[in-house]
PDB file of N, CA and C in Angstrom:
ATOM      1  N   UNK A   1      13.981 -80.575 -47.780  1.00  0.00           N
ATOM      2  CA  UNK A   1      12.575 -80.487 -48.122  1.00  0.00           C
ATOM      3  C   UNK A   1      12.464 -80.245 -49.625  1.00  0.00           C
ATOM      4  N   UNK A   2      11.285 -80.688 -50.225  1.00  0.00           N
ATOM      5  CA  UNK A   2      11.450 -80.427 -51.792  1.00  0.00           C
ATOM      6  C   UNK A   2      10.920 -79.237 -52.158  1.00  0.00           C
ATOM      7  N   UNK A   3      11.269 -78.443 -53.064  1.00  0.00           N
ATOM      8  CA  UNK A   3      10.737 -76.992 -53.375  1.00  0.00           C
ATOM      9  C   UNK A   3       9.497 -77.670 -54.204  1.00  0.00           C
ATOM     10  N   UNK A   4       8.134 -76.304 -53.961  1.00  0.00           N
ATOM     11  CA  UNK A   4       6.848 -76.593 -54.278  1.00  0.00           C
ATOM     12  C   UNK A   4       6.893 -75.681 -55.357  1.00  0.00           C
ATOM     13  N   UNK A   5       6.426 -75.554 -56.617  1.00  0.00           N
ATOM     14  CA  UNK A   5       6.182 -74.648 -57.412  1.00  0.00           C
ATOM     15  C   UNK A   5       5.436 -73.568 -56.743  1.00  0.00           C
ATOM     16  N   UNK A   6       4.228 -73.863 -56.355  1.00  0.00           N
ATOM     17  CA  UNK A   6       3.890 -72.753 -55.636  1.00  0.00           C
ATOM     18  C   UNK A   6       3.152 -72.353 -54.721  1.00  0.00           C
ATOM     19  N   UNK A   7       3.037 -71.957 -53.517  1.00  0.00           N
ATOM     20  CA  UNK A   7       2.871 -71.998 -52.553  1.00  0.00           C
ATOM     21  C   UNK A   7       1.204 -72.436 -52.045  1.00  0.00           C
ATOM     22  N   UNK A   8       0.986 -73.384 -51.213  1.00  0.00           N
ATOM     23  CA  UNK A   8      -0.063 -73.387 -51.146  1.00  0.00           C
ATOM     24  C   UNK A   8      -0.836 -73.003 -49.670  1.00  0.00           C
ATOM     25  N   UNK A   9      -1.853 -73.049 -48.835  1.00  0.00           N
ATOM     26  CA  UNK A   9      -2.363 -72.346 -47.550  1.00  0.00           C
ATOM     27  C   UNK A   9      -1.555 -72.991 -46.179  1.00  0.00           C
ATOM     28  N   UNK A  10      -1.437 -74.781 -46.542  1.00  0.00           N
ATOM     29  CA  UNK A  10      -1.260 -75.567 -45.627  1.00  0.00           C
ATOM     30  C   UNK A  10       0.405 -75.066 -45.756  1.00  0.00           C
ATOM     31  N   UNK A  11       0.782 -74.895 -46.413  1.00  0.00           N
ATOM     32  CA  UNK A  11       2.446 -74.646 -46.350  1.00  0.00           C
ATOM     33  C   UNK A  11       2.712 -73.621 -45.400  1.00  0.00           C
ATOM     34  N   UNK A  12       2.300 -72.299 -45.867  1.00  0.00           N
ATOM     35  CA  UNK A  12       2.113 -71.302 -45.544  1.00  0.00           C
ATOM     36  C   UNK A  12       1.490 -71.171 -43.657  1.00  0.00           C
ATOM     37  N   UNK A  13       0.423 -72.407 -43.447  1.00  0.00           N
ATOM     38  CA  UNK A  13       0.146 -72.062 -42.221  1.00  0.00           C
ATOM     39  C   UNK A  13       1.125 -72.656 -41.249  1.00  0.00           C
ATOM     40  N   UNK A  14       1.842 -74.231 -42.099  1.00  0.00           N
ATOM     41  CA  UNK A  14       2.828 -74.785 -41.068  1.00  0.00           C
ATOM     42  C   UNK A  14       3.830 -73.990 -40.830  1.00  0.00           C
ATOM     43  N   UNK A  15       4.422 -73.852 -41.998  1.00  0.00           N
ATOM     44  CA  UNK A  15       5.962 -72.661 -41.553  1.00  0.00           C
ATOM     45  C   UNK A  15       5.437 -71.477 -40.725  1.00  0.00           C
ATOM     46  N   UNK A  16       4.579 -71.014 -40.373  1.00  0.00           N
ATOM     47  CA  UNK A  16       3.894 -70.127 -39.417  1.00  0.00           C
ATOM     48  C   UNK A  16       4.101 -71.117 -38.192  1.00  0.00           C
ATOM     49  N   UNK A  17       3.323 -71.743 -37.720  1.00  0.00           N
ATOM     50  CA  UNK A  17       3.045 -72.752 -36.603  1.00  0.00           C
ATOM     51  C   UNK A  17       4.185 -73.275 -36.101  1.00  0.00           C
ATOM     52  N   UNK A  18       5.194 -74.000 -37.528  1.00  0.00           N
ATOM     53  CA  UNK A  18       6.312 -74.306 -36.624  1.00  0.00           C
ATOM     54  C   UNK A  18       7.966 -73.634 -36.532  1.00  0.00           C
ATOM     55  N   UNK A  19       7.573 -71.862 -36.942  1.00  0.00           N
ATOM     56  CA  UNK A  19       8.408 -71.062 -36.786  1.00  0.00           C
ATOM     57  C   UNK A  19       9.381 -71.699 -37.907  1.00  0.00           C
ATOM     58  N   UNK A  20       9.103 -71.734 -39.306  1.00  0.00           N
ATOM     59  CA  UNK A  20      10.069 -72.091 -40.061  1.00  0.00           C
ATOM     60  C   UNK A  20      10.288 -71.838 -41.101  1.00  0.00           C
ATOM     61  N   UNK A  21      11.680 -70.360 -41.280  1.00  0.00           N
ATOM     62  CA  UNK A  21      12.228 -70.031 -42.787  1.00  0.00           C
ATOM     63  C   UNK A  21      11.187 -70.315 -43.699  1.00  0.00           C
ATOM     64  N   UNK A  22      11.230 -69.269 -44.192  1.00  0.00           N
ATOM     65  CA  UNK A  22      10.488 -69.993 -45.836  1.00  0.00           C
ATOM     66  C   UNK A  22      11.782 -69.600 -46.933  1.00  0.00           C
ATOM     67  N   UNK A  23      12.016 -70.176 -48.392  1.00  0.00           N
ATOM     68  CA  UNK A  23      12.769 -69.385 -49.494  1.00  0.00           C
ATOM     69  C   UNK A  23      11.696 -69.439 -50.165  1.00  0.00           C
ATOM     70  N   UNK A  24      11.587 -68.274 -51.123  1.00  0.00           N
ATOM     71  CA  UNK A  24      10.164 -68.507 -52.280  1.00  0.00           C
ATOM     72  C   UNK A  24      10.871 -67.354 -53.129  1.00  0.00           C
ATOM     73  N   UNK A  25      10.068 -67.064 -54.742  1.00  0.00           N
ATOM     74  CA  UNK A  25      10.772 -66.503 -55.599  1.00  0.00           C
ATOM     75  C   UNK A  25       9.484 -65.872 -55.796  1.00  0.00           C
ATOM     76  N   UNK A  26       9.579 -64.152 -55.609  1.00  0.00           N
ATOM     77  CA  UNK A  26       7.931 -63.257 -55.586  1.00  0.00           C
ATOM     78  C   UNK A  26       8.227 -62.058 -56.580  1.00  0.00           C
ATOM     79  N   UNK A  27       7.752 -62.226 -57.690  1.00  0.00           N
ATOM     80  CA  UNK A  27       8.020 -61.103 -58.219  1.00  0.00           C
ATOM     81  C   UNK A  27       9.226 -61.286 -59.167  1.00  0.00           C
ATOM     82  N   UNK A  28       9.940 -62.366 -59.513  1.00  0.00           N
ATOM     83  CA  UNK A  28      11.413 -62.395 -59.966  1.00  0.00           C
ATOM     84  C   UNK A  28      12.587 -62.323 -58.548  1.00  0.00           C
ATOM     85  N   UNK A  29      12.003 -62.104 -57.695  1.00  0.00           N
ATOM     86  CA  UNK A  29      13.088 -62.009 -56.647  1.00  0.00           C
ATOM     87  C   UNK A  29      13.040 -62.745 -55.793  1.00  0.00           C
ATOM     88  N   UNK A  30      14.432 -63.901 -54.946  1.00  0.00           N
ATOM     89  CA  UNK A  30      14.226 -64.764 -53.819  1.00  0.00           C
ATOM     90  C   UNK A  30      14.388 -64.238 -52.836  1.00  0.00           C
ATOM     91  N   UNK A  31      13.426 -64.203 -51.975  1.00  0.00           N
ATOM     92  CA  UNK A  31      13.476 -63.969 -50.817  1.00  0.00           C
ATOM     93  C   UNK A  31      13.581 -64.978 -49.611  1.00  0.00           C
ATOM     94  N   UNK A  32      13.736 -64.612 -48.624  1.00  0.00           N
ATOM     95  CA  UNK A  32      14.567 -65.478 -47.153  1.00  0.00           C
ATOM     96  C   UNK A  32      13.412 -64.935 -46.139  1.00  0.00           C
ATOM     97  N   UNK A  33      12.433 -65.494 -45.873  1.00  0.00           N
ATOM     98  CA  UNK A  33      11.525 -64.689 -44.615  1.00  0.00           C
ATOM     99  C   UNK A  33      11.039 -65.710 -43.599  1.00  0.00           C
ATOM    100  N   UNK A  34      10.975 -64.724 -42.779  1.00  0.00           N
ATOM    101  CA  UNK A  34       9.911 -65.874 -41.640  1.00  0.00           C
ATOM    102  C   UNK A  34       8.320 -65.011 -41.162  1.00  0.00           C
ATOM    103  N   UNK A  35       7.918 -65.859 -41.738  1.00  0.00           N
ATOM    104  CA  UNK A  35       6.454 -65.800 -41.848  1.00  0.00           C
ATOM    105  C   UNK A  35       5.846 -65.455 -39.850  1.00  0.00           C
ATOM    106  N   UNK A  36       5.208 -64.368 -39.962  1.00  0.00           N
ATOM    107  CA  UNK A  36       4.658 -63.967 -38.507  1.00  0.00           C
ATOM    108  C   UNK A  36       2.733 -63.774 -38.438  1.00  0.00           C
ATOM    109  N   UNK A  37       2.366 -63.803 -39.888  1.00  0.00           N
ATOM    110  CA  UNK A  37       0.795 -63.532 -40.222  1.00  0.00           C
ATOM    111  C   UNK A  37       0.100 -63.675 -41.282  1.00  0.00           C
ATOM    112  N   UNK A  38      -0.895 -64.374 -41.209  1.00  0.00           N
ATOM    113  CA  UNK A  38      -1.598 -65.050 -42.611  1.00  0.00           C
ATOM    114  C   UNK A  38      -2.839 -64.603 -42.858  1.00  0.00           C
ATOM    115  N   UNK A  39      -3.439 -63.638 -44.266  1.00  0.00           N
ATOM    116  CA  UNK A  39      -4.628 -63.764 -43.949  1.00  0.00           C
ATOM    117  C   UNK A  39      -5.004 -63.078 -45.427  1.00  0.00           C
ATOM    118  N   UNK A  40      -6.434 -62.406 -44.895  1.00  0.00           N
ATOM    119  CA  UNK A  40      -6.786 -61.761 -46.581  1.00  0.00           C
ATOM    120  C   UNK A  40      -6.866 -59.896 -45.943  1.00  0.00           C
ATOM    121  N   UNK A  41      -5.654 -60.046 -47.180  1.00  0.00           N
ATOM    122  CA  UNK A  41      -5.711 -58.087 -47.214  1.00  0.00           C
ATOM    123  C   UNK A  41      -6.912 -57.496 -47.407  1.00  0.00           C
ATOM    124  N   UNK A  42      -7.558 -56.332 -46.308  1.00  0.00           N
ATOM    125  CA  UNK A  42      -8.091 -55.318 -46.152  1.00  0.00           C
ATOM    126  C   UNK A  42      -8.690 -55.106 -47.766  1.00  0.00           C
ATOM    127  N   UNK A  43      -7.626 -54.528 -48.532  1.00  0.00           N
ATOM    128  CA  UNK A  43      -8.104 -54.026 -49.910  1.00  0.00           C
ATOM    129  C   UNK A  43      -8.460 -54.815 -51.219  1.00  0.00           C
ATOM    130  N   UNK A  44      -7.885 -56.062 -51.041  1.00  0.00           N
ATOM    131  CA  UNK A  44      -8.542 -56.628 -52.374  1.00  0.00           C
ATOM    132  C   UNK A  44      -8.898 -58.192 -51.813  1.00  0.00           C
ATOM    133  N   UNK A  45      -8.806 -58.403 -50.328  1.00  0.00           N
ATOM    134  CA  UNK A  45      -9.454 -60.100 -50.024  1.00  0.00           C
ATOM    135  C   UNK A  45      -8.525 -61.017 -50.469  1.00  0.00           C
ATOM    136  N   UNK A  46      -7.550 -60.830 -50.970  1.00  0.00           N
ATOM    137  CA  UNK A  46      -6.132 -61.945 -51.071  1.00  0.00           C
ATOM    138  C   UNK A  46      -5.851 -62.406 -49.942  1.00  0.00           C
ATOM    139  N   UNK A  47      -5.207 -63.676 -50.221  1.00  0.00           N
ATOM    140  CA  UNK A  47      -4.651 -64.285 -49.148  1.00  0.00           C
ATOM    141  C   UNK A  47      -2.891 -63.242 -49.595  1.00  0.00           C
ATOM    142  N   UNK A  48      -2.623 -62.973 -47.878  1.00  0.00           N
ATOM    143  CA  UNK A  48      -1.565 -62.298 -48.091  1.00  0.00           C
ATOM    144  C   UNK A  48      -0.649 -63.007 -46.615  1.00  0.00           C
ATOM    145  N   UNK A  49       0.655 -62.835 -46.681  1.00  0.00           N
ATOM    146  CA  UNK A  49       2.101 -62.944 -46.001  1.00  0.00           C
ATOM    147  C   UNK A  49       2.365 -61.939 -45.408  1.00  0.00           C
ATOM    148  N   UNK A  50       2.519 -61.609 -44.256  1.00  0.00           N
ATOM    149  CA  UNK A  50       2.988 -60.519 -43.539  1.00  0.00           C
ATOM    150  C   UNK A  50       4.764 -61.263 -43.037  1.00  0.00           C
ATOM    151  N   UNK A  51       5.596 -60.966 -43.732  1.00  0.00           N
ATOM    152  CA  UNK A  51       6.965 -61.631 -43.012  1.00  0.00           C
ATOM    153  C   UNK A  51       8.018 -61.042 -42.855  1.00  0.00           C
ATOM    154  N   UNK A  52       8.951 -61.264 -41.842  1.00  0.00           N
ATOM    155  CA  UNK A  52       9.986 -60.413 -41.820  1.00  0.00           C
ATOM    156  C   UNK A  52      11.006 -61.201 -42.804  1.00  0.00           C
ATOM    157  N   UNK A  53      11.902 -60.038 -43.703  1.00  0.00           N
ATOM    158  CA  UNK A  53      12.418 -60.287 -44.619  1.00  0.00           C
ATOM    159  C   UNK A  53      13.911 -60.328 -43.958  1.00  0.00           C
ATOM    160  N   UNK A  54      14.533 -61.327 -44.337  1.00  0.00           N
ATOM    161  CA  UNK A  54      16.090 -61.394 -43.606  1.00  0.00           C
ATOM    162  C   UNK A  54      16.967 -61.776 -45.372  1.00  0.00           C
ATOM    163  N   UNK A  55      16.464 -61.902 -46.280  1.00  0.00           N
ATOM    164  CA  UNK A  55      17.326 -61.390 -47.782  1.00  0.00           C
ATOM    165  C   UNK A  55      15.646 -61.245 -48.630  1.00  0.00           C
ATOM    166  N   UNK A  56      16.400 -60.211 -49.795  1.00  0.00           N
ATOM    167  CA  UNK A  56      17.746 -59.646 -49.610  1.00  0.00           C
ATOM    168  C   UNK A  56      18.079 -58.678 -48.919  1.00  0.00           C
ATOM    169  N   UNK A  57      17.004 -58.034 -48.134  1.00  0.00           N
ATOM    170  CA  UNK A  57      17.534 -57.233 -46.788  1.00  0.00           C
ATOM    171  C   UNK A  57      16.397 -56.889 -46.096  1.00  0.00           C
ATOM    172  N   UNK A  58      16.858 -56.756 -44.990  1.00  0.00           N
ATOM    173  CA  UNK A  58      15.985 -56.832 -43.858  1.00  0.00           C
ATOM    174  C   UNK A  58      14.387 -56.119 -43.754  1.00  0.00           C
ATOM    175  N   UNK A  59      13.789 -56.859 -43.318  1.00  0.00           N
ATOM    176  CA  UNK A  59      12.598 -55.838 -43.112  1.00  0.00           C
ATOM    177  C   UNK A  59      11.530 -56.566 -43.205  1.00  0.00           C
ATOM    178  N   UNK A  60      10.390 -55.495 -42.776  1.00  0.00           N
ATOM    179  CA  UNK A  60       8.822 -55.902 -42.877  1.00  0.00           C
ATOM    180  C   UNK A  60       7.861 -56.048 -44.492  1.00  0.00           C
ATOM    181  N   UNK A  61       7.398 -56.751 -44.474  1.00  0.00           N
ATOM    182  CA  UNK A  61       7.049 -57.511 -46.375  1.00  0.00           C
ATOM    183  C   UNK A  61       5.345 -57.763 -46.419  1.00  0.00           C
ATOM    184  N   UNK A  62       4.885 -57.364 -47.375  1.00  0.00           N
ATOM    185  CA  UNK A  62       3.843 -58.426 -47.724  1.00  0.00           C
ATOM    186  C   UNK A  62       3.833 -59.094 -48.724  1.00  0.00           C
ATOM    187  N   UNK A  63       3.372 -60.272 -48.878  1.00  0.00           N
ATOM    188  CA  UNK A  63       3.680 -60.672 -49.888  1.00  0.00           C
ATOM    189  C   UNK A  63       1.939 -61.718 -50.300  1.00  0.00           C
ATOM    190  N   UNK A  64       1.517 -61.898 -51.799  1.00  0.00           N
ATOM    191  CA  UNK A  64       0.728 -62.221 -52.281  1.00  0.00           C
ATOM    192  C   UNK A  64       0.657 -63.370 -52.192  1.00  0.00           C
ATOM    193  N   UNK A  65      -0.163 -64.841 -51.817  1.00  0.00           N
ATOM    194  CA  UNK A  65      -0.034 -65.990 -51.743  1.00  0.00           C
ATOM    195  C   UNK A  65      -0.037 -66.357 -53.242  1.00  0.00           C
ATOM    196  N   UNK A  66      -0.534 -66.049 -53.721  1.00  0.00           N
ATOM    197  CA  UNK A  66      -1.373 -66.198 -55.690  1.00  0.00           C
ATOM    198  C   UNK A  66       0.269 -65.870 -56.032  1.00  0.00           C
ATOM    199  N   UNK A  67       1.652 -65.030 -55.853  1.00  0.00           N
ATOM    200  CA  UNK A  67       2.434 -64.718 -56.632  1.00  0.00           C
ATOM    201  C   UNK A  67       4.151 -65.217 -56.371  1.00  0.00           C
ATOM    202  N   UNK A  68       3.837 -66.170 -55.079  1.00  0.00           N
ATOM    203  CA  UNK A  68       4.381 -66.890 -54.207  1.00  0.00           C
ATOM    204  C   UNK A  68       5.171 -68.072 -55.160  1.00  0.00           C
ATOM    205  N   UNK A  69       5.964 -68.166 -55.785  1.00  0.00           N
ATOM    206  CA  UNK A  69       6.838 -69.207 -56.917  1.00  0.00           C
ATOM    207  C   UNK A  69       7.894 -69.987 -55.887  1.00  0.00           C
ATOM    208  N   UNK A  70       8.168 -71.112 -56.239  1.00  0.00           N
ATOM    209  CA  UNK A  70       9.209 -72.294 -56.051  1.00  0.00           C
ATOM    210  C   UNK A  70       9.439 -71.548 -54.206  1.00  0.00           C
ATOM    211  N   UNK A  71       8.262 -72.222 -53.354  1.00  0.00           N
ATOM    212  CA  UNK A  71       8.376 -72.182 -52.321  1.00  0.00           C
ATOM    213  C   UNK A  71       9.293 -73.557 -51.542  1.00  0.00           C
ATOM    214  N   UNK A  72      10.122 -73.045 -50.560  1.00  0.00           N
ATOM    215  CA  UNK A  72      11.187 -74.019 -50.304  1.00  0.00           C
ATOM    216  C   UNK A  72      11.188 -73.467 -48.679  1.00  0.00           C
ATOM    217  N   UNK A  73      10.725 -74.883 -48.088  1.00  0.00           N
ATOM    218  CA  UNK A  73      10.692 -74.723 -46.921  1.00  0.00           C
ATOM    219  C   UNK A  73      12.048 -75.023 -46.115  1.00  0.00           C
ATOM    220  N   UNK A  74      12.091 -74.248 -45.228  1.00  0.00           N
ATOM    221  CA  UNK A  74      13.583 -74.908 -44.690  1.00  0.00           C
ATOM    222  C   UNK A  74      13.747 -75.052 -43.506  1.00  0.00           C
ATOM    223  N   UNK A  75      14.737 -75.745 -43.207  1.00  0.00           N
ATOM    224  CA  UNK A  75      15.051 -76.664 -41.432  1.00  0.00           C
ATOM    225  C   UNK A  75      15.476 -75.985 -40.727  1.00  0.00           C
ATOM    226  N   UNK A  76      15.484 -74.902 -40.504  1.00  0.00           N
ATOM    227  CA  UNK A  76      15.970 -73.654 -40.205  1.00  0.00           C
ATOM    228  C   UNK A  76      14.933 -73.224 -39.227  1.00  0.00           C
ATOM    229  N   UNK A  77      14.714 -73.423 -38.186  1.00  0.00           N
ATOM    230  CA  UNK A  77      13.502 -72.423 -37.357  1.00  0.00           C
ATOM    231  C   UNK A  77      14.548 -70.499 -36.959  1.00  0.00           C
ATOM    232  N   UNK A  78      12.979 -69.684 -36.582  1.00  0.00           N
ATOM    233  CA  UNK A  78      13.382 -69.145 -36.084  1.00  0.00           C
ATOM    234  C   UNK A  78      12.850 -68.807 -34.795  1.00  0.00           C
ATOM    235  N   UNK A  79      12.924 -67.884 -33.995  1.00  0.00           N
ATOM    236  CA  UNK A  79      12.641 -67.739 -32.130  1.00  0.00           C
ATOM    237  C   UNK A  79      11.431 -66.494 -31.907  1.00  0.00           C
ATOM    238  N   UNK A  80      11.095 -65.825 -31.380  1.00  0.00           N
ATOM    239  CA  UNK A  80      10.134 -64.791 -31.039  1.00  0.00           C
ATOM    240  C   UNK A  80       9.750 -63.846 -32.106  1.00  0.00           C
ATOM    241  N   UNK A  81       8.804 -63.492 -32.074  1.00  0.00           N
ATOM    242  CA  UNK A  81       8.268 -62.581 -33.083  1.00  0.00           C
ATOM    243  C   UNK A  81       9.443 -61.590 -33.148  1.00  0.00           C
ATOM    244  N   UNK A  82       9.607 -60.742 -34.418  1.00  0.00           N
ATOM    245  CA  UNK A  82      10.361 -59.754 -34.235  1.00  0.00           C
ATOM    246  C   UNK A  82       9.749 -58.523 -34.210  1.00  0.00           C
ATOM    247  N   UNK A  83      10.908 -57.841 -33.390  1.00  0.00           N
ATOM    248  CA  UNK A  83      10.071 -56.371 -33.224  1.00  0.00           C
ATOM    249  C   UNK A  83       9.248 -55.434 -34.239  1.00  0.00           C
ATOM    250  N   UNK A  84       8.042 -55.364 -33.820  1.00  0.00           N
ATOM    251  CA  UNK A  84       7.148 -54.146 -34.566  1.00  0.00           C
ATOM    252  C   UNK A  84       6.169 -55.213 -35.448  1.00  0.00           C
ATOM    253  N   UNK A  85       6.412 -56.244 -34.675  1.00  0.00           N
ATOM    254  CA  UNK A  85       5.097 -57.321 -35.016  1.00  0.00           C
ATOM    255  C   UNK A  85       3.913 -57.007 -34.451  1.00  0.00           C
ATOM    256  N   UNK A  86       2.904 -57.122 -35.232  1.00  0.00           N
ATOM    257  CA  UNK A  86       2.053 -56.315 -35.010  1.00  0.00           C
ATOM    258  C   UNK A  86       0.812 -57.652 -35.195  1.00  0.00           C
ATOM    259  N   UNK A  87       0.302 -57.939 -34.086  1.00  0.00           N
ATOM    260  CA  UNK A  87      -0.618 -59.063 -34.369  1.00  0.00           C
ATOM    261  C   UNK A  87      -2.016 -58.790 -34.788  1.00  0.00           C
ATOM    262  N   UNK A  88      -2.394 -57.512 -34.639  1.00  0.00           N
ATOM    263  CA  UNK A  88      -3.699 -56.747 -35.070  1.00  0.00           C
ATOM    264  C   UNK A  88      -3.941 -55.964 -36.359  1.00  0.00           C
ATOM    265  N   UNK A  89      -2.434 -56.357 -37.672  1.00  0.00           N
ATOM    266  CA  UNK A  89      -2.210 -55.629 -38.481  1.00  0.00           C
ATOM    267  C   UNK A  89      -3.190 -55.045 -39.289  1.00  0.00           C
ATOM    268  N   UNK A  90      -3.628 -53.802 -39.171  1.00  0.00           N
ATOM    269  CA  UNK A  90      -5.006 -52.973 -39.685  1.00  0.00           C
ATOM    270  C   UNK A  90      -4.894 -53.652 -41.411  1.00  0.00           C
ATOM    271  N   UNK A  91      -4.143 -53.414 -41.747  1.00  0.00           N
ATOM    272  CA  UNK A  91      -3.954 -54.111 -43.192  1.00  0.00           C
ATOM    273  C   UNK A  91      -4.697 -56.155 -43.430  1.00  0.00           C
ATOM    274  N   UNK A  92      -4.393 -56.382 -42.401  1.00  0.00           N
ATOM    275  CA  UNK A  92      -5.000 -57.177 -42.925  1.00  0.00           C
ATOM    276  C   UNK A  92      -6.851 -57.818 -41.857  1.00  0.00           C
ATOM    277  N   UNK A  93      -7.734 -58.058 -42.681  1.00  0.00           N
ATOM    278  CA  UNK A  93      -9.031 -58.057 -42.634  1.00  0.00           C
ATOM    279  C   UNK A  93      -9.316 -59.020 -41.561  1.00  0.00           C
ATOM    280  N   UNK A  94      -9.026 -60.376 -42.142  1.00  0.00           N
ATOM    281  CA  UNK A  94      -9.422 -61.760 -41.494  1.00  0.00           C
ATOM    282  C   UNK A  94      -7.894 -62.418 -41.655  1.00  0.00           C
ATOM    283  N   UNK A  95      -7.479 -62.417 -40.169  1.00  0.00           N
ATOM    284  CA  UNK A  95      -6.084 -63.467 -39.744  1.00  0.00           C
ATOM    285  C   UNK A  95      -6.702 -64.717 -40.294  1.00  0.00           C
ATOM    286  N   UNK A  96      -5.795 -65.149 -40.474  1.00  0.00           N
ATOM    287  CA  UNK A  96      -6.173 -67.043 -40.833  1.00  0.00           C
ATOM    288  C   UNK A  96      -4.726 -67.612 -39.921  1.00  0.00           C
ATOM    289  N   UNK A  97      -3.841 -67.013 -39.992  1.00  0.00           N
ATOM    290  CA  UNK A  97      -2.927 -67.594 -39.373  1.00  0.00           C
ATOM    291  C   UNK A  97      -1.680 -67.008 -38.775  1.00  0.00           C
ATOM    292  N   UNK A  98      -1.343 -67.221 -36.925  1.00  0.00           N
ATOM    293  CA  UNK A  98      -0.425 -66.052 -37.102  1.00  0.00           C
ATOM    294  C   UNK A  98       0.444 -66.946 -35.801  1.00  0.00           C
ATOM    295  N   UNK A  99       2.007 -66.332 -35.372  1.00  0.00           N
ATOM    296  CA  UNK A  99       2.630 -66.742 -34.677  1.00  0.00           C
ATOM    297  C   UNK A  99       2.301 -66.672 -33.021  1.00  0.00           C
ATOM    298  N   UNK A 100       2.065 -67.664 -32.155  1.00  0.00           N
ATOM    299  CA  UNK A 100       1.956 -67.036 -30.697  1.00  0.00           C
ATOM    300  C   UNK A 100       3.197 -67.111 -30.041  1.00  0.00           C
ATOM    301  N   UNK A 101       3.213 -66.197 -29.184  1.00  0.00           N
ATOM    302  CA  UNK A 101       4.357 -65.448 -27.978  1.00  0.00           C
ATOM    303  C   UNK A 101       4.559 -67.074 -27.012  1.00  0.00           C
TER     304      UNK A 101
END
């Protein structure tokens, strides 16, 4: 797949939809996630990333769509939500896009 400079909604909602890796560079740092929730944060109305982070180490993330660099989608699916997915995340306001069971 070709890397996008930078991330845009439709990207963001497919790799949701069809359970698929994202690589993107946020902040100076690449990260490895799979995207589980899309929407605008509670506190400032951004479109925001709720994803589980598998590099550079594990865990639960948010991440800014606006700060989202050289997004690189990859062929890589992954399988069921992971634990402590939270589909009602108080943090974020209005879902736009999220994984179903």
């Amino acid at each position: 797949m070709p890397v996008l400079s930078y991330a845009s909604l439709e990207d963001v909602r497919r790799c949701i939809k069809q359970r698929r890796r994202m690589r993107f560079i946020y902040r100076k740092v690449e990260y490895i996630t799979e995207p589980h929730l899309f929407g605008n944060f509670r506190k400032t109305r951004a479109f925001v990333l709720c994803a589980w982070k598998t590099h550079p180490q594990e865990g639960w993330d948010y991440f800014r769509l606006a700060e989202m660099r050289d997004l690189d989608i990859l062929l890589e699916c992954f399988g069921n939500a992971r634990p402590g997915f939270n589909p009602y995340d108080p943090k974020i306001e209005i879902v736009d896009t999220l994984i179903r069971s």
